[in-house]
C-alpha atoms as a PDB file:
ATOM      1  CA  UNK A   1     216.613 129.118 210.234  1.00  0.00           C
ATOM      2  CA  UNK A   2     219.398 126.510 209.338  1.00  0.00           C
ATOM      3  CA  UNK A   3     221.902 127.995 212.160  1.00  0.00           C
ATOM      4  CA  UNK A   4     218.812 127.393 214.969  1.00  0.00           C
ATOM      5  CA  UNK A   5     218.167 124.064 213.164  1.00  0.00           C
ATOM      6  CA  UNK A   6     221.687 122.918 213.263  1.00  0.00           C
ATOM      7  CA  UNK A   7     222.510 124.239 217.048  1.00  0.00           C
ATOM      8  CA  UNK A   8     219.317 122.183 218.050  1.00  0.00           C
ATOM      9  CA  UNK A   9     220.705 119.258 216.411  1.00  0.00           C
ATOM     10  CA  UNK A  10     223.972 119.381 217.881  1.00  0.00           C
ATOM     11  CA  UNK A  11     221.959 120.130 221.597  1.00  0.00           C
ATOM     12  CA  UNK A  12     219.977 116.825 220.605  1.00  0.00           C
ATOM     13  CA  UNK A  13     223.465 114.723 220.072  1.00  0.00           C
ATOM     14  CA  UNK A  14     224.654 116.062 222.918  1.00  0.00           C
ATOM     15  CA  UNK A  15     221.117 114.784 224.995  1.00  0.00           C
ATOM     16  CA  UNK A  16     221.531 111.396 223.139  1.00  0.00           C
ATOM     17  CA  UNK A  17     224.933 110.691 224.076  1.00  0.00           C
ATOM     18  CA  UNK A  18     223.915 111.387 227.984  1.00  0.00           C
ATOM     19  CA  UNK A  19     225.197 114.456 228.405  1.00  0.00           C
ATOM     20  CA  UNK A  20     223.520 117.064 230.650  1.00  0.00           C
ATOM     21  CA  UNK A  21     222.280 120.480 229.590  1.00  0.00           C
ATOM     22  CA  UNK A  22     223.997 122.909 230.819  1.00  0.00           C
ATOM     23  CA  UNK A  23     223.728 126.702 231.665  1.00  0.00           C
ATOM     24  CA  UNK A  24     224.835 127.267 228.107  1.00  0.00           C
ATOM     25  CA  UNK A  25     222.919 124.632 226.387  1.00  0.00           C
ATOM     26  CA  UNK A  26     219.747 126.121 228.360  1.00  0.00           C
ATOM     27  CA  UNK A  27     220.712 129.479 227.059  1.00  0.00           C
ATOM     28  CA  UNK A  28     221.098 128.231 223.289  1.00  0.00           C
ATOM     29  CA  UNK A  29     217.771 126.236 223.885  1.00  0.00           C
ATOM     30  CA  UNK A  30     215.890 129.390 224.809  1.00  0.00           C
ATOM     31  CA  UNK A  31     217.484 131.628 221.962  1.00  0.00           C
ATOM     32  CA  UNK A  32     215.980 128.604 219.778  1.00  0.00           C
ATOM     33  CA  UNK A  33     212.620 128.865 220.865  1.00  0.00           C
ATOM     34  CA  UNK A  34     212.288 132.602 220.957  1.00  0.00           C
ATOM     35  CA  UNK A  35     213.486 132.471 216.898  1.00  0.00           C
ATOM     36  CA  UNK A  36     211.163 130.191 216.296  1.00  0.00           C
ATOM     37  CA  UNK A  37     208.155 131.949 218.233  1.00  0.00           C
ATOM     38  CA  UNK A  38     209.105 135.395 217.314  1.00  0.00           C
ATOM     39  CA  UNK A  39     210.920 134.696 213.988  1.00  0.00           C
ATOM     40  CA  UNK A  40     209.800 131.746 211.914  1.00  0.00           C
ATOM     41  CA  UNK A  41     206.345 132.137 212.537  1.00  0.00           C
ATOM     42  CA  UNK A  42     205.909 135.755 210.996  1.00  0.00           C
ATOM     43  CA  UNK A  43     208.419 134.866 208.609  1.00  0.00           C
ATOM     44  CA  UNK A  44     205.707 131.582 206.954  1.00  0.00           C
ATOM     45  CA  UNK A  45     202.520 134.606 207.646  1.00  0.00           C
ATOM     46  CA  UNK A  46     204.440 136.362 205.163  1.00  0.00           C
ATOM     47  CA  UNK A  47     204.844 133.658 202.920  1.00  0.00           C
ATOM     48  CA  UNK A  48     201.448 132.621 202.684  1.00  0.00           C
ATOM     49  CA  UNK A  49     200.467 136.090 202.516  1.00  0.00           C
ATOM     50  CA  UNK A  50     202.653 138.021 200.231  1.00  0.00           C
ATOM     51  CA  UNK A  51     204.649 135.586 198.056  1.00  0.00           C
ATOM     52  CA  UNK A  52     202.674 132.539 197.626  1.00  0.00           C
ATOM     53  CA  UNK A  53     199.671 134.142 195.743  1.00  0.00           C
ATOM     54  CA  UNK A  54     202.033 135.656 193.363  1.00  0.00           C
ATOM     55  CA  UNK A  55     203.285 132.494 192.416  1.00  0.00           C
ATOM     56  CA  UNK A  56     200.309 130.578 192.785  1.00  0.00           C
ATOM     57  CA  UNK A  57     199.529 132.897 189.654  1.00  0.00           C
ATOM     58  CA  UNK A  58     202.260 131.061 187.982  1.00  0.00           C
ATOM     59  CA  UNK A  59     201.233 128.637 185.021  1.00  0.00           C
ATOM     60  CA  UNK A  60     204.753 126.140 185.937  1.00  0.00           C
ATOM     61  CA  UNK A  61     203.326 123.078 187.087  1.00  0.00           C
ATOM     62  CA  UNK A  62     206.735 122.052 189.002  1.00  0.00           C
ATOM     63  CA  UNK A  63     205.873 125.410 191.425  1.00  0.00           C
ATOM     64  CA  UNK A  64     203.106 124.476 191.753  1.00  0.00           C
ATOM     65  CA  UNK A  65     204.226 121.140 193.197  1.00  0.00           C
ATOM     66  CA  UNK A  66     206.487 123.089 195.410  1.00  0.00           C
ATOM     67  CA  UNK A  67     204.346 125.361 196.839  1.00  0.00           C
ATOM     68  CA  UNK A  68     201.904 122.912 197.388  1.00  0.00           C
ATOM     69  CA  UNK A  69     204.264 120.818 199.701  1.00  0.00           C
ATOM     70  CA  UNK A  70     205.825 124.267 201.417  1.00  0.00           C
ATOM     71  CA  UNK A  71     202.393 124.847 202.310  1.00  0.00           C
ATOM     72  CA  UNK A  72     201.689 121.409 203.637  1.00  0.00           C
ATOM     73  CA  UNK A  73     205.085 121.995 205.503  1.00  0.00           C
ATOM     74  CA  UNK A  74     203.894 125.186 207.244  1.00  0.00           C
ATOM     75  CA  UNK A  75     200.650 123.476 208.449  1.00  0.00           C
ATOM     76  CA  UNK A  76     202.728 120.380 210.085  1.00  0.00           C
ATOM     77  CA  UNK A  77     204.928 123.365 212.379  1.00  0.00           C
ATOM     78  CA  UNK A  78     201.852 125.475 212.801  1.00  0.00           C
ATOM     79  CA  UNK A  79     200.503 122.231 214.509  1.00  0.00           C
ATOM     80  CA  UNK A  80     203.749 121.703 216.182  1.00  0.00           C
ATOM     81  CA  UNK A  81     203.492 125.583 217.752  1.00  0.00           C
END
């Protein structure tokens, strides 16, 4: 997830500073979205299902915290989808 986050920054710089995307930038852009689509999506159903109940079950206050804001985090890009 960092590697697609960091080649759609530098894609973004690239934008800012005028350039035009090219055939490879296109290409990079599309491999982007199809991670995130077919990737990070399943990867946060399998959060919420499968590891956050188990440590939801956790007494530790400070994961609790965590979770709470990884879970507020996965609503924001579920909106963004």
């Amino acid at each position: 997830t960092l590697a697609m986050l960091k080649q759609l920054h530098a894609l973004n710089l690239g934008l800012h500073a005028g350039a035009e995307p090219d055939d490879a930038g296109r290409g990079r852009l599309a491999e982007i979205v199809r991670f995130f689509q077919e990737t990070g999506r399943p990867h946060h159903e399998d959060e919420e299902r499968h590891v956050f109940p188990r440590l939801r079950a956790s007494a530790d206050e400070a994961m609790q915290q965590i979770l709470d804001r990884l879970q507020e985090d996965h609503r924001w890009l579920d909106e963004d989808w």
